[in-house]
PDB file of N, CA and C in Angstrom:
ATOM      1  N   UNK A   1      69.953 102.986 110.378  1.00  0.00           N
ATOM      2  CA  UNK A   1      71.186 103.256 111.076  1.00  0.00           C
ATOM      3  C   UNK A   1      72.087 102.036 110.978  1.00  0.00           C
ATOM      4  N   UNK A   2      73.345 102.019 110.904  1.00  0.00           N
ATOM      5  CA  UNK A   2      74.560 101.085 110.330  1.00  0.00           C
ATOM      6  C   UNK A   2      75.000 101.521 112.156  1.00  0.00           C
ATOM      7  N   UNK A   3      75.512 100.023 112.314  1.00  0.00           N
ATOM      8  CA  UNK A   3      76.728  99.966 113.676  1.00  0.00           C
ATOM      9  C   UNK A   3      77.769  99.023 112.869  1.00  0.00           C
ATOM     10  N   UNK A   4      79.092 100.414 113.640  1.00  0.00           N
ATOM     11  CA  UNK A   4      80.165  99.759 112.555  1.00  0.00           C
ATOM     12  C   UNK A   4      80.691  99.113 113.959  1.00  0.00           C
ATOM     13  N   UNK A   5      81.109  97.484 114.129  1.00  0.00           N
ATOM     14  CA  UNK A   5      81.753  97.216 114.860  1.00  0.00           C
ATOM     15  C   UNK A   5      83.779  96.146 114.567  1.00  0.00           C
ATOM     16  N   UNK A   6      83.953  97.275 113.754  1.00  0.00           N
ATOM     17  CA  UNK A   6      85.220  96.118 113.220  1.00  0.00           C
ATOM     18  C   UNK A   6      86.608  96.959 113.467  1.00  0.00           C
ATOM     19  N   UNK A   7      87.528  96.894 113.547  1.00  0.00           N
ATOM     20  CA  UNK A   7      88.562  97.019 113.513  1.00  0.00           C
ATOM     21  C   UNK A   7      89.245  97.796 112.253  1.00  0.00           C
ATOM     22  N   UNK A   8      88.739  96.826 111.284  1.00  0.00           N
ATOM     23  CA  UNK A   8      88.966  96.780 109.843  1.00  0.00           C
ATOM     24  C   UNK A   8      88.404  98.045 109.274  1.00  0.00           C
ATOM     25  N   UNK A   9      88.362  99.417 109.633  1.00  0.00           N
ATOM     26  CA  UNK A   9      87.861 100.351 108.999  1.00  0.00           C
ATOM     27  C   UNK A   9      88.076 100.959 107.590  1.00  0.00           C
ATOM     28  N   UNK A  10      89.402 100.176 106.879  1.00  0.00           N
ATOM     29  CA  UNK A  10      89.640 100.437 105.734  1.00  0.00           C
ATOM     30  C   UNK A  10      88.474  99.573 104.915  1.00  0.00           C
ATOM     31  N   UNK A  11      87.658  98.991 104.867  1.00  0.00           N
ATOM     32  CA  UNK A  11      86.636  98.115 104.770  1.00  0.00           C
ATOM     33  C   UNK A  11      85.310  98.814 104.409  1.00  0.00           C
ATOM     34  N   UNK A  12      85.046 100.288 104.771  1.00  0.00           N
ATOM     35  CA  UNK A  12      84.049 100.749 105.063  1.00  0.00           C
ATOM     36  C   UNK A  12      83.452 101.420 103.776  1.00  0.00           C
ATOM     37  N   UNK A  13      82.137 101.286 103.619  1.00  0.00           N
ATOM     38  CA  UNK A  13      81.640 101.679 102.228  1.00  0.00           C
ATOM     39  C   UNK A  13      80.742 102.484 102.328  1.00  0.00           C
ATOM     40  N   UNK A  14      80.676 103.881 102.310  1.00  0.00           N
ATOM     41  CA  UNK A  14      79.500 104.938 102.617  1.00  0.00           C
ATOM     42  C   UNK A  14      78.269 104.622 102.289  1.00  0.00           C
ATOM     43  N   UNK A  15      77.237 104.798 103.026  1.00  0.00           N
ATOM     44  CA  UNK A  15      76.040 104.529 103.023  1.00  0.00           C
ATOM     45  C   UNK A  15      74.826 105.817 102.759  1.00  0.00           C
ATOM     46  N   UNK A  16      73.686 105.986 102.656  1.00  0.00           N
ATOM     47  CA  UNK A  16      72.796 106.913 102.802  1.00  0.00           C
ATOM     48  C   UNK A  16      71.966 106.650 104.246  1.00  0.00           C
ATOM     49  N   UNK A  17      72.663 106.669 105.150  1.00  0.00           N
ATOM     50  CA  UNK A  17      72.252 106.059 106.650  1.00  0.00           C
ATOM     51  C   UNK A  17      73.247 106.895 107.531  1.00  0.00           C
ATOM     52  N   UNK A  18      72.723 107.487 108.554  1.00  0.00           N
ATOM     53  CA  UNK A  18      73.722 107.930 109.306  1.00  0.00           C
ATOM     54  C   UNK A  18      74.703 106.246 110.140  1.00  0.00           C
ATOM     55  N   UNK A  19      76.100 106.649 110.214  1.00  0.00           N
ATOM     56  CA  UNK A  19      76.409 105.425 110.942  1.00  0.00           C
ATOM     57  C   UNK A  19      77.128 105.509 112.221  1.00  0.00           C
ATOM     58  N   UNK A  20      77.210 104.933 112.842  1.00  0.00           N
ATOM     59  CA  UNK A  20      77.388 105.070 114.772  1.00  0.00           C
ATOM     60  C   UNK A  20      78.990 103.598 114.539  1.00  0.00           C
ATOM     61  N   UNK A  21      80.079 104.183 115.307  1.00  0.00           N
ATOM     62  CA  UNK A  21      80.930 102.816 115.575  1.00  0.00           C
ATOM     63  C   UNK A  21      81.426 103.145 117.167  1.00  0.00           C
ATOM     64  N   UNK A  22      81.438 101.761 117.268  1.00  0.00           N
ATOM     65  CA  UNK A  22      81.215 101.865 118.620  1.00  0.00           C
ATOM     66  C   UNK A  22      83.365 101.610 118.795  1.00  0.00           C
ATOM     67  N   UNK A  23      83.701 102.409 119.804  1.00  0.00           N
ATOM     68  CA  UNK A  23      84.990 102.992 119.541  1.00  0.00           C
ATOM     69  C   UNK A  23      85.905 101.642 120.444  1.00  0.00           C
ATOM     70  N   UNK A  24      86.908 100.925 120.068  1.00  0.00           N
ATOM     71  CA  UNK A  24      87.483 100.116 120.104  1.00  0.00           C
ATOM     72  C   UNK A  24      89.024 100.655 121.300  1.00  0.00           C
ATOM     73  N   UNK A  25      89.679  99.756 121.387  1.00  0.00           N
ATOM     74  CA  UNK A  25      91.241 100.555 121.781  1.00  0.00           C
ATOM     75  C   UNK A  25      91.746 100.940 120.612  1.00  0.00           C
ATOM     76  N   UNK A  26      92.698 102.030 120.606  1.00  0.00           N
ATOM     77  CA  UNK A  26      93.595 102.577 119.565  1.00  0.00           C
ATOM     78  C   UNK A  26      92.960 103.158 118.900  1.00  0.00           C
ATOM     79  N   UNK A  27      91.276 103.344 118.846  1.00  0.00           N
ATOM     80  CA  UNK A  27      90.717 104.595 117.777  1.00  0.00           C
ATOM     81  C   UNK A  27      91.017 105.422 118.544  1.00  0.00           C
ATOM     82  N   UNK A  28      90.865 106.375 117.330  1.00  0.00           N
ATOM     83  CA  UNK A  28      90.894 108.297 117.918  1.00  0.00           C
ATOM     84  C   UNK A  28      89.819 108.676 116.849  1.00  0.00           C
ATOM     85  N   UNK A  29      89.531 110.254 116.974  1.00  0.00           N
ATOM     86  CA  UNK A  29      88.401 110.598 116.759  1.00  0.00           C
ATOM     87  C   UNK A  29      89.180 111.059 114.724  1.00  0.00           C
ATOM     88  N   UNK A  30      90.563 111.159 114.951  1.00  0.00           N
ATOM     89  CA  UNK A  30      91.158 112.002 113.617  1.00  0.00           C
ATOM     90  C   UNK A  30      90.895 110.915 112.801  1.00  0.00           C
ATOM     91  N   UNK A  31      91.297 109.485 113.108  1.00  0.00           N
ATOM     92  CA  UNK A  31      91.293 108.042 112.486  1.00  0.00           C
ATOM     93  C   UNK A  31      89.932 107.705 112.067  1.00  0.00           C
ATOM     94  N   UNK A  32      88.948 107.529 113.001  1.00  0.00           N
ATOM     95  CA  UNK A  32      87.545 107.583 112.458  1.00  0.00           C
ATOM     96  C   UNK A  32      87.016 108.537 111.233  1.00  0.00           C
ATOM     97  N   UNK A  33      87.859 110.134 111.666  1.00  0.00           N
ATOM     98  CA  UNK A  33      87.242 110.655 110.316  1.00  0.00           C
ATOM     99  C   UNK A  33      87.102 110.832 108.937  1.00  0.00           C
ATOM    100  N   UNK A  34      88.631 110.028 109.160  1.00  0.00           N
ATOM    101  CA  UNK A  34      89.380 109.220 107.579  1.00  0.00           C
ATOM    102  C   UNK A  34      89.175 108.373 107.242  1.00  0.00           C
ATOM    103  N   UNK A  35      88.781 107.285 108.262  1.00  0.00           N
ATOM    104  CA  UNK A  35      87.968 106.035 107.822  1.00  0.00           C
ATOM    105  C   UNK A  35      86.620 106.117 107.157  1.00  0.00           C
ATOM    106  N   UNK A  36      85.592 107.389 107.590  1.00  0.00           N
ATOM    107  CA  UNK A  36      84.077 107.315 107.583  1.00  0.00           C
ATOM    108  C   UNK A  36      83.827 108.462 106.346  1.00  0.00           C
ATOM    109  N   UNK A  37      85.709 108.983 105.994  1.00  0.00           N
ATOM    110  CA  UNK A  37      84.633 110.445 104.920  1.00  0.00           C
ATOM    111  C   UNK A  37      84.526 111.541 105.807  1.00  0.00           C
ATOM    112  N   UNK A  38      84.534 111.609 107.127  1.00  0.00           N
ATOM    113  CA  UNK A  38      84.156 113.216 107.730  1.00  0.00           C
ATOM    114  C   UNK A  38      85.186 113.662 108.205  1.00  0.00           C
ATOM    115  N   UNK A  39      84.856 114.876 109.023  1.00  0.00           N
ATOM    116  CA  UNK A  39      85.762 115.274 109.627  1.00  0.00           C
ATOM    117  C   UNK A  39      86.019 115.367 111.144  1.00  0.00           C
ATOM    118  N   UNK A  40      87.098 115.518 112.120  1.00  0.00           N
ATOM    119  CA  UNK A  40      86.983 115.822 112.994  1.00  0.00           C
ATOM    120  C   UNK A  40      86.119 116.659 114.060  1.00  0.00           C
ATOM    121  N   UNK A  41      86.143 117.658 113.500  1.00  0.00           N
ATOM    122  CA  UNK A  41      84.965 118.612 113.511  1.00  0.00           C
ATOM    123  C   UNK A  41      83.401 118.477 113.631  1.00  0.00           C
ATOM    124  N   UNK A  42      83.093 117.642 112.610  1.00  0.00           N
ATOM    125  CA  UNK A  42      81.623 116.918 112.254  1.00  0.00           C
ATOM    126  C   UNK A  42      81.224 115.878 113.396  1.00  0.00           C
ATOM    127  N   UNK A  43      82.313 114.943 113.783  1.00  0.00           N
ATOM    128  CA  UNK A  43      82.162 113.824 114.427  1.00  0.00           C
ATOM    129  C   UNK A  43      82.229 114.391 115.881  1.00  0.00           C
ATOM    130  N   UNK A  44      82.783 115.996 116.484  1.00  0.00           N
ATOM    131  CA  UNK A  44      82.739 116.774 117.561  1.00  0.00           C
ATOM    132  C   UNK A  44      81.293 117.268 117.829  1.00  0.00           C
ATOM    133  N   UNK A  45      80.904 117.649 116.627  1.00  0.00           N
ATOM    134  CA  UNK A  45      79.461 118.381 116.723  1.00  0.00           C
ATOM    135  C   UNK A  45      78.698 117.333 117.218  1.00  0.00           C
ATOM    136  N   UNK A  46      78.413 115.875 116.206  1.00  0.00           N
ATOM    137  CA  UNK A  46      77.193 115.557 115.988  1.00  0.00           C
ATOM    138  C   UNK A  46      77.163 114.541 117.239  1.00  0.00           C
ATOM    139  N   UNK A  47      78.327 114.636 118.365  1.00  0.00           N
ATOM    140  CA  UNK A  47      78.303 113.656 119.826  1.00  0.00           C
ATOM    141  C   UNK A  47      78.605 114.512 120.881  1.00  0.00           C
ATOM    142  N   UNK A  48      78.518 115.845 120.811  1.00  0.00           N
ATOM    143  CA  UNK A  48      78.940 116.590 121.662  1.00  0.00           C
ATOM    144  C   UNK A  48      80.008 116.905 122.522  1.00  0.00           C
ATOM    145  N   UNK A  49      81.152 116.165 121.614  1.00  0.00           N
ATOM    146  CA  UNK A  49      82.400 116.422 122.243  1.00  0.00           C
ATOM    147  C   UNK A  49      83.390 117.667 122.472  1.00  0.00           C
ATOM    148  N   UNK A  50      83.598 117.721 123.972  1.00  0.00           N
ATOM    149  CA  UNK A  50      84.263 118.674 124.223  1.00  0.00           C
ATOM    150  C   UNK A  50      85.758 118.609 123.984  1.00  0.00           C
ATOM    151  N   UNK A  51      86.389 117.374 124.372  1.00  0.00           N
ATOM    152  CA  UNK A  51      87.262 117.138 124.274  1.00  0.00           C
ATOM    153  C   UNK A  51      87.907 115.732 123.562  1.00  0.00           C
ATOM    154  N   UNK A  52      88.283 115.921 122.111  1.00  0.00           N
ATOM    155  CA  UNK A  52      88.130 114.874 121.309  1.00  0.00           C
ATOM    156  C   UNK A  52      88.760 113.506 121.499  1.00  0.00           C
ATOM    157  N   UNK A  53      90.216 114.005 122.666  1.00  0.00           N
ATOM    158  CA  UNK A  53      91.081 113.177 123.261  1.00  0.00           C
ATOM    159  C   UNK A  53      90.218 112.015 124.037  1.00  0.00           C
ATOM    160  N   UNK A  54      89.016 112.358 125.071  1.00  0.00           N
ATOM    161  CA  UNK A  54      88.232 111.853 125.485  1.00  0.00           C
ATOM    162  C   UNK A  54      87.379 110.921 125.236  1.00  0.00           C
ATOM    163  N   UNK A  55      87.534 110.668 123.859  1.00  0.00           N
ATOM    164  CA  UNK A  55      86.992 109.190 123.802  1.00  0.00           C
ATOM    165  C   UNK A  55      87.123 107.659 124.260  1.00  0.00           C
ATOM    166  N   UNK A  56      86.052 107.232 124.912  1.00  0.00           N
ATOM    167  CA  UNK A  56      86.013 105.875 125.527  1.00  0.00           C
ATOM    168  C   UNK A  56      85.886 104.330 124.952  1.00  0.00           C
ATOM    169  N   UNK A  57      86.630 103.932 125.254  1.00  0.00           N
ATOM    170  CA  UNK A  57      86.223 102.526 124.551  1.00  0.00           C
ATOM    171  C   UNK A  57      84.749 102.269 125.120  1.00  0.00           C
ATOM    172  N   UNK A  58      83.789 101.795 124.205  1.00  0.00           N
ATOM    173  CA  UNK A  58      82.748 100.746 123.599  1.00  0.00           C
ATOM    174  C   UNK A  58      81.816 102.184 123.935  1.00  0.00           C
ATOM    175  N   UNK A  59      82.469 103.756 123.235  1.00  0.00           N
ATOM    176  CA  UNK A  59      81.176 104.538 123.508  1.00  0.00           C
ATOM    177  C   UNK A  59      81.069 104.472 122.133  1.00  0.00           C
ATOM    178  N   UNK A  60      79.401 104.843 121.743  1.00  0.00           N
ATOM    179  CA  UNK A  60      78.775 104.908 120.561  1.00  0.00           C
ATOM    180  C   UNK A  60      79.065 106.226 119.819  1.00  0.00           C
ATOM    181  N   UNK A  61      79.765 106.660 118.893  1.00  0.00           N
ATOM    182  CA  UNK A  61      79.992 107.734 118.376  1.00  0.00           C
ATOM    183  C   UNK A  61      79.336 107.751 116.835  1.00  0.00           C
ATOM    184  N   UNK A  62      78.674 108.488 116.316  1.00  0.00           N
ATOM    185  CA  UNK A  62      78.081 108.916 115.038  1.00  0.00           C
ATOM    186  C   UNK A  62      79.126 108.861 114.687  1.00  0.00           C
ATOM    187  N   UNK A  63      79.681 108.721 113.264  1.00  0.00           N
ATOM    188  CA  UNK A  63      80.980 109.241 112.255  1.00  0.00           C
ATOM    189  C   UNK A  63      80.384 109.089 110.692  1.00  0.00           C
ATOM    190  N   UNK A  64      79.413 109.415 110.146  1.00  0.00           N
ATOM    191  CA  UNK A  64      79.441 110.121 109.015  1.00  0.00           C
ATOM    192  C   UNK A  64      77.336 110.450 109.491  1.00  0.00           C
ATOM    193  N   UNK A  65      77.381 111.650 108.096  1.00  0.00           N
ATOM    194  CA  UNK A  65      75.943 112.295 107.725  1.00  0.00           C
ATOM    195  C   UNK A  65      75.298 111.267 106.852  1.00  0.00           C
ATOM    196  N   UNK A  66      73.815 111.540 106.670  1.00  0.00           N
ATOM    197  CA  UNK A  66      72.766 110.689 105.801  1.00  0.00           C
ATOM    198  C   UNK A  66      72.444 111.411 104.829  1.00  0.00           C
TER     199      UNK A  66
END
């Protein structure tokens, strides 16, 4: 398992590891999914989000598959 903790998400190089980033100010869940390769959708399923707006700073969110 990869913890992405940077800012710098244009930086990010897909792995064969599921990876978890732990969510900063100014992420959103649409931004993560463009950064990581997935989709909105994917990154809803695989943390159980109901409401995608709802993301917290320093929560651990999955954003891509292995």
């Amino acid at each position: 398992m990869n913890l992405i903790e940077t800012s710098d998400l244009t930086k990010y190089d897909a792995s064969n590891e599921e990876v978890y980033h732990i969510v900063k100010k100014g992420d959103s869940v649409s931004g993560l999914a463009k950064a990581y390769g997935s989709t909105q959708v994917q990154i809803q399923q695989w943390n159980g989000l109901v409401d995608l707006s709802l993301i917290k700073v320093n929560q651990r969110l999955r954003v891509n598959e292995f």
